[in-house]
Protein backbone atom coordinates (compact mmCIF):
# COMPACT_ATOMS: atom_id res chain seq x y z
CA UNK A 1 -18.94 -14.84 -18.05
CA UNK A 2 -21.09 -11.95 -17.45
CA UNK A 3 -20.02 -8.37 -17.84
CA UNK A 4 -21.65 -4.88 -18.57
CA UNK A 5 -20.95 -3.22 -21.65
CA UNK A 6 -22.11 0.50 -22.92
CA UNK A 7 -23.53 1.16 -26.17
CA UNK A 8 -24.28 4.62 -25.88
CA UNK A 9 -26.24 7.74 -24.18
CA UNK A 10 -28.38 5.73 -21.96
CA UNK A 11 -27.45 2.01 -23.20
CA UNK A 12 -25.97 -0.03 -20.80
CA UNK A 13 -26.56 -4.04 -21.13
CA UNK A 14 -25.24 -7.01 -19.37
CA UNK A 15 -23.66 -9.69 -21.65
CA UNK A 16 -22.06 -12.94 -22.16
CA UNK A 17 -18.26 -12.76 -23.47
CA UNK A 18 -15.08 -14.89 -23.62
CA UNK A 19 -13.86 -15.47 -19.94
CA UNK A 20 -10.38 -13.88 -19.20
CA UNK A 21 -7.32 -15.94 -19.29
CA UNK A 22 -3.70 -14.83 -19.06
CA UNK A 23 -2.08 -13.66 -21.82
CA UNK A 24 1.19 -12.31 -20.32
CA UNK A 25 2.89 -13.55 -18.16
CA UNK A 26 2.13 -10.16 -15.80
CA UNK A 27 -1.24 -10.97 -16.11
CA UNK A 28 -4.08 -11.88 -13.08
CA UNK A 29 -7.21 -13.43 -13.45
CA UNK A 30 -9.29 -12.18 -10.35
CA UNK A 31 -13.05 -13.29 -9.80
CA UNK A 32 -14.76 -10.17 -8.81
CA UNK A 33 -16.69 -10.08 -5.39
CA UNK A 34 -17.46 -6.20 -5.43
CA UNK A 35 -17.98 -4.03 -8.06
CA UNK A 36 -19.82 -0.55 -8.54
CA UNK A 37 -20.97 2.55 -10.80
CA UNK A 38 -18.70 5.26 -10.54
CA UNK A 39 -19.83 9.03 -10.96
CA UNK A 40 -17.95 9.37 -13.81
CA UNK A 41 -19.58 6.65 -15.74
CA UNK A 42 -22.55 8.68 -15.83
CA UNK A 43 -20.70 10.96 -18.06
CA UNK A 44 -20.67 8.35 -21.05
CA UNK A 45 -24.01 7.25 -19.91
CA UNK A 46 -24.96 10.53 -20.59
CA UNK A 47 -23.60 11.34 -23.68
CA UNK A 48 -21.63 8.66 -25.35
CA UNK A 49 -22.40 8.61 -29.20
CA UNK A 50 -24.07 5.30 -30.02
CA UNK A 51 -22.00 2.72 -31.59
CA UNK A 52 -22.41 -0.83 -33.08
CA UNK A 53 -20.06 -2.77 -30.53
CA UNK A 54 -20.38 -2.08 -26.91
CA UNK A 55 -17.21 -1.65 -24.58
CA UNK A 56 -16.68 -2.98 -21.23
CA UNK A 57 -17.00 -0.05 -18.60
CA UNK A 58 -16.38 -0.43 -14.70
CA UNK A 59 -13.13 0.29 -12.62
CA UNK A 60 -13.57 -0.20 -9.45
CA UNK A 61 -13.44 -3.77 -7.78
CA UNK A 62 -12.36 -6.11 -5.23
CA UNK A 63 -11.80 -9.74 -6.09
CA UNK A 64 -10.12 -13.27 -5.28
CA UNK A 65 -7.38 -13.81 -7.57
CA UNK A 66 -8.02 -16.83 -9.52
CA UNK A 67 -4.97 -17.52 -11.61
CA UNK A 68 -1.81 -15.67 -12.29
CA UNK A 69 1.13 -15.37 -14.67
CA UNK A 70 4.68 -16.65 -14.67
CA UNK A 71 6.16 -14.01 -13.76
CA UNK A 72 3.28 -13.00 -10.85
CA UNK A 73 5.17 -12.92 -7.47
CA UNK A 74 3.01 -10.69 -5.09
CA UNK A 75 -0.13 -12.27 -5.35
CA UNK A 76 -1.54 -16.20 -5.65
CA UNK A 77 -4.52 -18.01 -6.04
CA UNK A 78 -7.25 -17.50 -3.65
CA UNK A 79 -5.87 -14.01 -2.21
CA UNK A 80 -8.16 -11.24 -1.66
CA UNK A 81 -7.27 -8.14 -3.52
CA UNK A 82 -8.26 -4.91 -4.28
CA UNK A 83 -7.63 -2.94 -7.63
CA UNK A 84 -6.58 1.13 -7.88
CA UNK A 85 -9.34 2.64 -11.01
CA UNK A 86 -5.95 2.08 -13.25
CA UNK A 87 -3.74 -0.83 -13.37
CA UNK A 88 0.45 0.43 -13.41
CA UNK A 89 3.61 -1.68 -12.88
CA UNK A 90 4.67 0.23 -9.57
CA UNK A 91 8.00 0.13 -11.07
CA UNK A 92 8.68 3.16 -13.71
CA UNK A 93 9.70 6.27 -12.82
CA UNK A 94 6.56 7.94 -12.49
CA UNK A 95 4.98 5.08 -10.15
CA UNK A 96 8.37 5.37 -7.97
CA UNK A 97 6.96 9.27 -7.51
CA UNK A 98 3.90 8.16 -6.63
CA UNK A 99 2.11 8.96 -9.77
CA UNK A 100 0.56 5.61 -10.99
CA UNK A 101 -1.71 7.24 -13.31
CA UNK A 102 1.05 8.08 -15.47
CA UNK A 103 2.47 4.72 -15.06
CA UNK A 104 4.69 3.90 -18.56
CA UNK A 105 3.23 0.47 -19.11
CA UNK A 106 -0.44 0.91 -17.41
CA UNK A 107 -3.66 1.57 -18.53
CA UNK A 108 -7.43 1.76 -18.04
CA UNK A 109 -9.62 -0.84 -17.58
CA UNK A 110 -12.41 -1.63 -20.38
CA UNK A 111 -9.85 -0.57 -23.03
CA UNK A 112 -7.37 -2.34 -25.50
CA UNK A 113 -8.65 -5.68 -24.36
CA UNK A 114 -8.59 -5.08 -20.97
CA UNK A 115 -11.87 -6.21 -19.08
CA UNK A 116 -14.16 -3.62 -17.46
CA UNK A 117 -14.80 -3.96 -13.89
CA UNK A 118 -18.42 -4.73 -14.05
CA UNK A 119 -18.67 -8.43 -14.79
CA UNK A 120 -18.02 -11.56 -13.26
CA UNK A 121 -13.84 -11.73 -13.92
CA UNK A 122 -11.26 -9.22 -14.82
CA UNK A 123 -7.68 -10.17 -16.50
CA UNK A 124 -5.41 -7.87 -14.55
CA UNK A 125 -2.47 -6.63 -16.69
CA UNK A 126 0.77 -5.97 -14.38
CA UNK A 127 -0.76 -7.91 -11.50
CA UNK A 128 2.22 -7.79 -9.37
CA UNK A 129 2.45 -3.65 -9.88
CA UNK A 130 -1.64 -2.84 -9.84
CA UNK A 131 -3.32 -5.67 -6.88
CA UNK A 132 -2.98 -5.33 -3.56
CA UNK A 133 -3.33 -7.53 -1.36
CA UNK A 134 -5.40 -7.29 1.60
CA UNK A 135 -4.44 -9.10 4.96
CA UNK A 136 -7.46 -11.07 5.43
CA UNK A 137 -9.79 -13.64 3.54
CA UNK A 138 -12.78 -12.87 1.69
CA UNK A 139 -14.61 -15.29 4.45
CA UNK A 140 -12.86 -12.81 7.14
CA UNK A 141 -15.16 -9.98 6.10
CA UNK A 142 -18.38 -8.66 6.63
CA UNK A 143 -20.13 -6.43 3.73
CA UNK A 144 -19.84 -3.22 5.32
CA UNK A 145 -16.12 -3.87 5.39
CA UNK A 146 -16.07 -4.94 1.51
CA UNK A 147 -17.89 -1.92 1.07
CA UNK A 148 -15.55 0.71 2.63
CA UNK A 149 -12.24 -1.78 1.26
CA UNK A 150 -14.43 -1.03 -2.09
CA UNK A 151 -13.85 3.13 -1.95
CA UNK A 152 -10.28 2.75 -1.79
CA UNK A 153 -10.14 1.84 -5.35
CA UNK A 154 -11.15 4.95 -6.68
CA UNK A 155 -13.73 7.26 -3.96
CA UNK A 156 -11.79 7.77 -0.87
CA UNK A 157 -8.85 8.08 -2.38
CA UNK A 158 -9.63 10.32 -4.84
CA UNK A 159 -11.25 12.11 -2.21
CA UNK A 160 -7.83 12.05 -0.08
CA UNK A 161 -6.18 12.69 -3.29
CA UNK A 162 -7.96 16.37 -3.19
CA UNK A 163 -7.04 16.72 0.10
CA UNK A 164 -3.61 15.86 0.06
CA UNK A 165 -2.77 18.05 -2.79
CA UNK A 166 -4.66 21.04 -1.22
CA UNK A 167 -3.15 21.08 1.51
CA UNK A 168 -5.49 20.12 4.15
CA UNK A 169 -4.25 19.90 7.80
CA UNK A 170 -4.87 20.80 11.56
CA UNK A 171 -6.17 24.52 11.27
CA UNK A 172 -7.37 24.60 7.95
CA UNK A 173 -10.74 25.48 6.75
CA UNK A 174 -11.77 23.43 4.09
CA UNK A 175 -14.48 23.99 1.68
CA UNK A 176 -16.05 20.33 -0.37
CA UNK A 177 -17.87 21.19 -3.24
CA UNK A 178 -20.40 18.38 -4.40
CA UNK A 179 -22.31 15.86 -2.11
CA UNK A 180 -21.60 12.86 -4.44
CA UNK A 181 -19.62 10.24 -3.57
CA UNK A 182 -16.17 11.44 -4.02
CA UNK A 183 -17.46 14.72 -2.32
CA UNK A 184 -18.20 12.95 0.86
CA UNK A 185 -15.19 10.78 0.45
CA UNK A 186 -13.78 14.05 0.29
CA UNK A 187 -14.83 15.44 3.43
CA UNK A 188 -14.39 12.09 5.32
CA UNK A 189 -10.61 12.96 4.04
CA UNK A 190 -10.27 16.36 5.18
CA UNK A 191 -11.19 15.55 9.10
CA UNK A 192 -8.66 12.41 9.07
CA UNK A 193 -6.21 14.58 7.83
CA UNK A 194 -7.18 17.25 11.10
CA UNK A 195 -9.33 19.82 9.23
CA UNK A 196 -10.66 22.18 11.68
CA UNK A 197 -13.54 23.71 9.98
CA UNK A 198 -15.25 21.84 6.81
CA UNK A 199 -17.97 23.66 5.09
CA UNK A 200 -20.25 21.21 2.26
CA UNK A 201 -21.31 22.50 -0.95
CA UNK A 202 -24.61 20.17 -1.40
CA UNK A 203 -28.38 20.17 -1.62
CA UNK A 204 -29.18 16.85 -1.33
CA UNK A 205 -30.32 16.44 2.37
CA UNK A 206 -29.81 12.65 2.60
CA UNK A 207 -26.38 12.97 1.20
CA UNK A 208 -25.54 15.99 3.17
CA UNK A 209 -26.77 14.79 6.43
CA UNK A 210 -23.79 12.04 5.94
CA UNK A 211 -21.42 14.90 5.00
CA UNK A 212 -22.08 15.75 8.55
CA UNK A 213 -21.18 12.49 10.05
CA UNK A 214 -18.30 12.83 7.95
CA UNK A 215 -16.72 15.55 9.47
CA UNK A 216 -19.02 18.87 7.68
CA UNK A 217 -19.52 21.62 10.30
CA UNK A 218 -21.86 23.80 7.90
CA UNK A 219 -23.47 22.82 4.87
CA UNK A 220 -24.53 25.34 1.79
CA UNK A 221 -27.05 24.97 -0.45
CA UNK A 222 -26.86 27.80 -2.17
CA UNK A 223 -25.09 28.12 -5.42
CA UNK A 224 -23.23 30.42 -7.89
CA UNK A 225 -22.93 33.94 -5.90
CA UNK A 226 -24.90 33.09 -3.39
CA UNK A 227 -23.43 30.32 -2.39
CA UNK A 228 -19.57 32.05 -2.28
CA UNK A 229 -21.60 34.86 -0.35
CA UNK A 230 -22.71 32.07 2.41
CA UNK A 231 -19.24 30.35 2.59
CA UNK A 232 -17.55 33.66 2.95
CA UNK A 233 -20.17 34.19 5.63
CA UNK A 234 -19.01 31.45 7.58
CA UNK A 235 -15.71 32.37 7.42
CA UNK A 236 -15.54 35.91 8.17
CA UNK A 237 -15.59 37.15 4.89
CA UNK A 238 -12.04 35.55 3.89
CA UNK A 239 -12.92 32.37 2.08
CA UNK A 240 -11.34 28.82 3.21
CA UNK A 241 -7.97 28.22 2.86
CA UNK A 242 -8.54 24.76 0.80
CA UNK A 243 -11.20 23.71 -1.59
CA UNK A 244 -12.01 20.76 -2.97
CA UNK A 245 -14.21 20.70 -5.93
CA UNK A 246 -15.59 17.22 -6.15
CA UNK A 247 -17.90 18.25 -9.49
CA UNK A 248 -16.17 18.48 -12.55
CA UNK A 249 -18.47 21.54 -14.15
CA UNK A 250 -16.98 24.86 -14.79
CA UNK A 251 -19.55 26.07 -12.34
CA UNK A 252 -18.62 23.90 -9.94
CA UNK A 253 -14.96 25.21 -10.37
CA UNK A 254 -16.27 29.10 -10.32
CA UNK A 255 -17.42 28.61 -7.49
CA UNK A 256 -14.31 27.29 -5.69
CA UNK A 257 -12.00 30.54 -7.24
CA UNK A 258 -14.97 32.78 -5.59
CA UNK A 259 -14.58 30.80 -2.27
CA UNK A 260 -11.20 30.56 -1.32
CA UNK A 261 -9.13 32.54 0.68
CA UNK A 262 -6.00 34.20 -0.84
CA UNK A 263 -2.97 32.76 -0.54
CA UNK A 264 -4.98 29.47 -0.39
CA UNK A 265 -5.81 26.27 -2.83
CA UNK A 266 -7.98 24.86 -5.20
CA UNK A 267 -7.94 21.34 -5.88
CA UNK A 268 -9.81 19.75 -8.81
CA UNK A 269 -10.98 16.32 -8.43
CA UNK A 270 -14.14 16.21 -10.43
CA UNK A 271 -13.38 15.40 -14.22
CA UNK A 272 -13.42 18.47 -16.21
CA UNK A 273 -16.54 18.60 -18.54
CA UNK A 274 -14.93 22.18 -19.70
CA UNK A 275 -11.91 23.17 -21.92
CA UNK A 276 -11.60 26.46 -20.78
CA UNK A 277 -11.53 28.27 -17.13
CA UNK A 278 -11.49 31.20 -15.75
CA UNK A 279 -7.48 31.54 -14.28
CA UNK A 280 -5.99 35.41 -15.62
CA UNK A 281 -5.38 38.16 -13.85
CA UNK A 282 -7.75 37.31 -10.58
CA UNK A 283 -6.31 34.02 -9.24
CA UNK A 284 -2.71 35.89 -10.47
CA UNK A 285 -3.25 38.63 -7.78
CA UNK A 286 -4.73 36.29 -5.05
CA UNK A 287 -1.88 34.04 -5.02
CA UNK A 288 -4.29 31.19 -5.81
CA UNK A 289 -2.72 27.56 -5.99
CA UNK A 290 -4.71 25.47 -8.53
CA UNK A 291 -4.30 21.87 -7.75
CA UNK A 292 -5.74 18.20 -8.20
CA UNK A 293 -5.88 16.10 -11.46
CA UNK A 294 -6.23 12.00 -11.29
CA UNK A 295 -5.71 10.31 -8.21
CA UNK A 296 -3.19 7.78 -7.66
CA UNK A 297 -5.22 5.33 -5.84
CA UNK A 298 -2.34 2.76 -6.28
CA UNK A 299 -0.13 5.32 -3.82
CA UNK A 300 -3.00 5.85 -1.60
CA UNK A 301 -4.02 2.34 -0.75
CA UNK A 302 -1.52 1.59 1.34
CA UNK A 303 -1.95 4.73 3.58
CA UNK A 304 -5.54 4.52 3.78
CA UNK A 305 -5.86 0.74 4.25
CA UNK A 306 -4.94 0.15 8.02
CA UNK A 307 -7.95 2.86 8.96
CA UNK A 308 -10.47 0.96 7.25
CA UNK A 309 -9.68 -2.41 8.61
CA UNK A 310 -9.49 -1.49 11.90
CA UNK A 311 -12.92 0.51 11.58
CA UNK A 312 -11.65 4.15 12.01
CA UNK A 313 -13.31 5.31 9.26
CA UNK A 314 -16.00 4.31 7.05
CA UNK A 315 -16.00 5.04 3.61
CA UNK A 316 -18.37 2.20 2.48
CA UNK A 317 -21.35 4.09 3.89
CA UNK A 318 -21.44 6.13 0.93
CA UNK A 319 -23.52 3.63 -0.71
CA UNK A 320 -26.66 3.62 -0.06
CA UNK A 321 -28.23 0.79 -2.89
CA UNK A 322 -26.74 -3.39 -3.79
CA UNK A 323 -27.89 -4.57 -6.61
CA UNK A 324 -27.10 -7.85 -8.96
CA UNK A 325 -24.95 -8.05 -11.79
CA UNK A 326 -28.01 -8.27 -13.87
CA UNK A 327 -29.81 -4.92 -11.98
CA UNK A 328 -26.70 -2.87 -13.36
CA UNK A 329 -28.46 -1.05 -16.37
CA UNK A 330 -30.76 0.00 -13.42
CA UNK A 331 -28.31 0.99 -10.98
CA UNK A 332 -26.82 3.57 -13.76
CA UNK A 333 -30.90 5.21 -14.39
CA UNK A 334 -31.05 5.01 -10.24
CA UNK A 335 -27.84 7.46 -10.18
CA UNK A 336 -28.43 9.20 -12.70
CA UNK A 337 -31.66 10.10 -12.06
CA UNK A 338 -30.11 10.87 -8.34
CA UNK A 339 -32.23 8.01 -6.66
CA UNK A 340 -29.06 6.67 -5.62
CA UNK A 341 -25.85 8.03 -4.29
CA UNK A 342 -23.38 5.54 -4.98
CA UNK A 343 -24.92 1.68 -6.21
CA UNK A 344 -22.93 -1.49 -5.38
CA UNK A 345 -22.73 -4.17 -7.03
CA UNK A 346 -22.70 -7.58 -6.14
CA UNK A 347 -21.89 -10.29 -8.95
């Protein structure tokens, strides 16, 4: 089969390998139908040492399961599935909490033999624990519903994830900082979840103008101190009561201490590019609640799925380019050259 593999800073190819079989008995093989880049890809794309042996990258996918283990109960050939940006057994104690990413027997895809989720197939360790399965057939669906059944593996619900764990409800003024994917995914969460005022952190005017659809009242362009002056602005000087930083930069999390209201939360959602931030004496006195981490997508799913089928929200229009299997190496210069928001792809 075909799949993508990263060599480095700026080295992404499409290759032949071995197709997947099962090896355990947990095991899935699902054809993939949907794929896509992921903003945090573009971190290794952007600075990933160079090496002699490339490694399968891509987590996000939707797929037809093709074959399945012994011991496989939930799913069968031919089902229509979706797969959470880590595969988990749904079983351990951590996964009964609702904290998949922890999961005692899971793991990421592209690593220790696991297949990436770029490529033609994927062998899908603890099938049963990690698919689900969605209620309809592959023929059943249009691509703008793939699309938004696509975010729930990783965007949307990391997006709800940031949320969720901030707080957001009816009354709350939210700030979303970051008009990439998960940023918009984020804001799309916030006004399901009854935020009354949502302000957007962006300067991208194609992605913000979405952010608006989504649910953003105001959007800010500004950044460092001038953009915490124009949120507090908006909100009468206090701050928001939630913010969702959607970045991963130690600016990007600066910003979100100088723009939220005491007493409030900060939830972190972008992955940390910094070892260090700023949390003494200041968020101490302001009774700031720092918040976020990885998303359980695998906890989310569920939850999120019955809105997107039935059309109440949708997710999917955060991309905004499809491209082939073989157009992939371009579809990681497109985004990170910010051509493209979010880039499908479409084996």
């Amino acid at each position: 089969m075909r799949a993508t593999l990263i060599y480095g800073a700026g080295d992404v190819r499409v290759e032949t390998v071995a197709d997947p079989k099962v090896a355990q008995a947990t095991d899935a093989v699902v054809r993939v139908v949907r794929s896509c880049i992921c903003g945090s890809d573009l971190w290794p794309y952007g600075g990933m040492p160079a090496q002699e042996n490339g490694r399968p990258i891509g987590h996000e996918f939707l797929g037809v399961v093709e074959e399945t283990g012994a011991d496989v109960t939930s799913v069968r050939k031919g089902d229509l599935v979706v797969a959470p940006f880590v595969y988990s057994d749904n079983t351990c104690e951590f996964c009964r909490e609702g904290l998949q990413t922890s999961c005692l027997h899971g793991g990421n895809w592209g690593v220790d033999g696991v297949d990436g989720g770029q490529g033609e197939a994927v062998r899908v360790p603890q099938a049963d624990g990690t698919l689900v399965k969605l209620p309809l057939a592959l023929e059943e669906t249009s691509d703008d519903l793939l699309a938004s059944l696509l975010t729930l593996s990783d965007v949307f619900s990391t997006g709800h994830h940031a949320a969720v764990t901030a707080g957001v409800a009816p009354g709350k003024a939210v700030t979303v900082i970051g008009d990439g994917a998960v940023g918009l995914s984020a804001v799309l969460a916030a006004k399901r979840l009854g935020a009354e005022h949502i302000v957007l952190m962006g300067r991208h005017q194609a992605r913000t103008d979405l952010g608006r659809e989504f649910g953003a009242a105001d959007v800010v362009a500004e950044r460092g101190e001038e953009g915490i002056a124009r949120v507090r602005e908006l909100t009468g000087g206090h701050g928001t009561h939630t913010v969702l930083e959607c970045v991963g930069t130690k600016a990007a999390f600066e910003m979100g201490l100088g723009v939220v209201r005491a007493g409030g939360a900060l939830s972190r959602v972008g992955v940390p590019q910094y070892p260090e931030g700023p949390i003494g004496r200041p968020v101490f006195t302001r009774n700031i609640t720092i918040t976020g981490g990885v998303a359980p997508a695998r906890h989310y799913i569920p939850q999120l799925l019955p809105d997107v089928l039935e059309g109440r929200y949708q997710p999917g229009r955060v991309f905004d380019r499809t491209i082939g299997l073989a157009d992939v190496p371009a579809g990681y210069q497109a985004m990170a050259d910010r051509e493209a928001l979010k880039v499908l792809v479409k084996p």
